[in-house]
N, C-alpha and C. Protein backbone atom coordinates (compact mmCIF):
# COMPACT_ATOMS: atom_id res chain seq x y z
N UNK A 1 24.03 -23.24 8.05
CA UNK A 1 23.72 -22.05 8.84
C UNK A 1 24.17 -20.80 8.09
N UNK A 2 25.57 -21.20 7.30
CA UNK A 2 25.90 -19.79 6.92
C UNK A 2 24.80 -19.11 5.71
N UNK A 3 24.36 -20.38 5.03
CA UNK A 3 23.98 -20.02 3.89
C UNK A 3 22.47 -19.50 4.28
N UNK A 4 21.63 -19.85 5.31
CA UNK A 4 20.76 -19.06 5.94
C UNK A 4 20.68 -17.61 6.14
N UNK A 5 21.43 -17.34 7.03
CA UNK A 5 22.04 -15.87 7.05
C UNK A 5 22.39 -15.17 5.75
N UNK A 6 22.90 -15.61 4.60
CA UNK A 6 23.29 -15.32 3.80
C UNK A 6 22.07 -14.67 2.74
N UNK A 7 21.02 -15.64 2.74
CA UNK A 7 19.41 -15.74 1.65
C UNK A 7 18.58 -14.69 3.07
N UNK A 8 18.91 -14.85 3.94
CA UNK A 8 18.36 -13.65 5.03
C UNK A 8 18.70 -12.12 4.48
N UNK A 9 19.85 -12.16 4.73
CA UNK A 9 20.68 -10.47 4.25
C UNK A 9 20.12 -10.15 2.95
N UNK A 10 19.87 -10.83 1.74
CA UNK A 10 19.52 -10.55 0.44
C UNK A 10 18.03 -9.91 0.54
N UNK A 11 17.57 -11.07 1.22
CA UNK A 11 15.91 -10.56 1.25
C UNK A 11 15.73 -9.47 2.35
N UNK A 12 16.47 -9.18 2.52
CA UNK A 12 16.21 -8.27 3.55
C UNK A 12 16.58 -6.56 2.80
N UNK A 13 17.64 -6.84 2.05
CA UNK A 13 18.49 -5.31 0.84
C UNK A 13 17.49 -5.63 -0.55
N UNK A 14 16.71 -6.97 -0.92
CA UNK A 14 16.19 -7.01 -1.57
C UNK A 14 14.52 -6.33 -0.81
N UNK A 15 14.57 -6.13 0.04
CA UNK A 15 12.95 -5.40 0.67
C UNK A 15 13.09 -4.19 0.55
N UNK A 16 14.30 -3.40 1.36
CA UNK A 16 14.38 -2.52 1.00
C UNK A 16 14.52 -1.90 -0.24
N UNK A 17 15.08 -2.39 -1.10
CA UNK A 17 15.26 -1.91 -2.40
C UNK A 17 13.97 -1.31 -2.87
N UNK A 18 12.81 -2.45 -3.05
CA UNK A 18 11.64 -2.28 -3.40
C UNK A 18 11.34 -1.26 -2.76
N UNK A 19 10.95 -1.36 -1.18
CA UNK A 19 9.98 -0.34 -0.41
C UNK A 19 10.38 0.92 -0.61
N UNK A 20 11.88 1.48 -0.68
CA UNK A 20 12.62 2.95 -1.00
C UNK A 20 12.01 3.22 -2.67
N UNK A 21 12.04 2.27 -3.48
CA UNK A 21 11.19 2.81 -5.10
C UNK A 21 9.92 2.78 -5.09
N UNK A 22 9.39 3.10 -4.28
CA UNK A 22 7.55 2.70 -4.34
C UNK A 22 7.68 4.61 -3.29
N UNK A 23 8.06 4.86 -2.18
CA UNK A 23 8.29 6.21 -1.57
C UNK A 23 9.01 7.02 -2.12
N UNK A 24 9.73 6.89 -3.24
CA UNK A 24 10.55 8.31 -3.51
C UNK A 24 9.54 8.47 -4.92
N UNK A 25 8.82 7.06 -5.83
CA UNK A 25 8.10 7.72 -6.90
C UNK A 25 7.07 8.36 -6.57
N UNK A 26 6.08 8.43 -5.23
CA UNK A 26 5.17 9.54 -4.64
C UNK A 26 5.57 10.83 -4.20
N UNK A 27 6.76 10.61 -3.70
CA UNK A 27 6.87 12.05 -3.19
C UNK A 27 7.79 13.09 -4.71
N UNK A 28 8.35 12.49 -5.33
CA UNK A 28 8.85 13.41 -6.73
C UNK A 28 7.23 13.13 -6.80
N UNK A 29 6.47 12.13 -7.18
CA UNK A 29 5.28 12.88 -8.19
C UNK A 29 4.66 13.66 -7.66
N UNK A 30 4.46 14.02 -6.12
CA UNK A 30 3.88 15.54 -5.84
C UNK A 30 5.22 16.79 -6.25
N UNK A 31 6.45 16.16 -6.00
CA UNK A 31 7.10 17.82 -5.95
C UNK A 31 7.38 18.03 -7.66
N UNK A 32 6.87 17.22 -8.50
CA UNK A 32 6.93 17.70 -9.87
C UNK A 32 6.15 17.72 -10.60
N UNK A 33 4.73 18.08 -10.11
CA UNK A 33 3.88 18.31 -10.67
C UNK A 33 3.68 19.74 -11.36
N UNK A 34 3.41 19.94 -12.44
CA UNK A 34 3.41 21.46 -12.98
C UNK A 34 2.01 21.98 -12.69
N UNK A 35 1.69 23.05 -12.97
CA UNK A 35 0.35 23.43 -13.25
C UNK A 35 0.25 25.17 -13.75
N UNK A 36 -0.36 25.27 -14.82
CA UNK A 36 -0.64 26.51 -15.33
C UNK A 36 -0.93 27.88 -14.32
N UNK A 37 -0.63 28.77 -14.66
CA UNK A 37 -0.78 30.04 -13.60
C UNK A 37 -1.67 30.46 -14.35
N UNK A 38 -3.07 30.76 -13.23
CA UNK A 38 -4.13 31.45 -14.34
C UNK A 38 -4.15 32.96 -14.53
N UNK A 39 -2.97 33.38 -14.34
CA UNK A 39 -2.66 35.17 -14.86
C UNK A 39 -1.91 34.80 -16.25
N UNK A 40 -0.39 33.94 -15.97
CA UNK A 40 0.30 34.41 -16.98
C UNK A 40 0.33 33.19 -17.94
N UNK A 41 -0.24 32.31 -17.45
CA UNK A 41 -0.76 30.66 -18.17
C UNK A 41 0.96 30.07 -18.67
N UNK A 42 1.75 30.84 -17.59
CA UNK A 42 2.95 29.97 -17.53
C UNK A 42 2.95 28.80 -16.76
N UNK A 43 3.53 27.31 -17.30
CA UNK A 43 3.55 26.22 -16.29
C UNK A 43 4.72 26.40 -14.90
N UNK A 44 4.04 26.14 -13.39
CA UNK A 44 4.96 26.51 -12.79
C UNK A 44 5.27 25.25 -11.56
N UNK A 45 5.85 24.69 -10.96
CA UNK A 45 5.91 23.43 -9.96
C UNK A 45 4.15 24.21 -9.47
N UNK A 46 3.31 23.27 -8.65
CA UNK A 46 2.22 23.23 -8.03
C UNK A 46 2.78 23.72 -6.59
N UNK A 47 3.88 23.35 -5.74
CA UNK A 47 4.11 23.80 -4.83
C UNK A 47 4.99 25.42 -4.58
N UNK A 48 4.74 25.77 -5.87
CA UNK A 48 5.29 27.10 -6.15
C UNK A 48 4.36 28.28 -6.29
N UNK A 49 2.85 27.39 -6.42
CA UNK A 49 1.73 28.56 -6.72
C UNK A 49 1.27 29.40 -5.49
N UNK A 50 0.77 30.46 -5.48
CA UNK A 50 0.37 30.98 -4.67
C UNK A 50 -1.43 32.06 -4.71
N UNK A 51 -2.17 31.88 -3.78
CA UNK A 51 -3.42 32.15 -4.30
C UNK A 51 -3.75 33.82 -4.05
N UNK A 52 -4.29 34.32 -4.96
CA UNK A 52 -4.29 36.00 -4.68
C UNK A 52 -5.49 35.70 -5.60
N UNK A 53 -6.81 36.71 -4.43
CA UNK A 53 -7.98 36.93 -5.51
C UNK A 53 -8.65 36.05 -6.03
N UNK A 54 -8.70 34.86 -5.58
CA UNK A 54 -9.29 33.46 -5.96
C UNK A 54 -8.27 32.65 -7.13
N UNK A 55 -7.38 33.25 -7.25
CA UNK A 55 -6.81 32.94 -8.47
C UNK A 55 -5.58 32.02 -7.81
N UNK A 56 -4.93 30.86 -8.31
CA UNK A 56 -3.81 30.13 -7.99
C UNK A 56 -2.80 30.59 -8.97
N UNK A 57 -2.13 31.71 -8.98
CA UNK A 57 -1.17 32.85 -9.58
C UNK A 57 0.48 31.98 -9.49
N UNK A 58 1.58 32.12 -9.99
CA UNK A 58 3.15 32.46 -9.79
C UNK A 58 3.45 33.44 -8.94
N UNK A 59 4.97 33.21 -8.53
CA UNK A 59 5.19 34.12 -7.53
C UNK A 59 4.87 35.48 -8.26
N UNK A 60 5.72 35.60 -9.70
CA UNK A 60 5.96 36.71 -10.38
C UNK A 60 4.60 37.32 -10.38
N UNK A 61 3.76 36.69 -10.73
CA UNK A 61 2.22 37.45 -10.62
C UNK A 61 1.66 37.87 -9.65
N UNK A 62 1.78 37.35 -8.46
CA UNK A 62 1.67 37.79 -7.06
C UNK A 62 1.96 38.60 -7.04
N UNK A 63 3.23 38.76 -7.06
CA UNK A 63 3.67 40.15 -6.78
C UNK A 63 2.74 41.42 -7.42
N UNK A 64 2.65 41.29 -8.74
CA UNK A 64 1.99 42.18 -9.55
C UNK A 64 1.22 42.53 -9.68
N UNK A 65 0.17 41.69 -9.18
CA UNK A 65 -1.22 41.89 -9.18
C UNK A 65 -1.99 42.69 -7.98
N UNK A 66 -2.80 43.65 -8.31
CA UNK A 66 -3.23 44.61 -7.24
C UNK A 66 -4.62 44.46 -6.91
C-alpha cells in the first residue's frame, strides 16, 4: 500500500512538472517577442508597440510624431 501512494505522489509532481513547462514556454514566447518600430526601426517587446497613423511606432515615437 505504501509503495502505491508513493509511485502516486511522483506521477502526480511528475505531471505537474511537465504541464507548468509547456505554459510558461507560451506565455514568455508572447511577452518576448521583439518587433521593429516602423519610425525608428528600433527592435522593441511587441507588447510595447503602440499604433499612431497606421504605423505600429515605440513609445518614444509616439510621442513624437505629429
Amino acid at each position: 500500500m505504501g509503495k502505491l501512494i508513493f509511485f502516486a505522489v511522483i506521477g502526480i509532481i511528475i505531471y505537474y512538472i511537465i504541464k507548468g513547462k509547456g505554459q510558461n514556454k507560451e506565455e514568455y514566447k508572447d511577452d518576448a517577442e521583439f518587433v521593429q518600430c516602423e519610425e525608428c526601426h528600433t527592435f522593441v517587446l511587441k507588447k510595447e508597440l503602440k499604433e499612431k497613423n497606421g504605423k505600429l511606432v515605440c513609445r518614444e515615437c509616439y510621442e513624437n510624431i505629429r
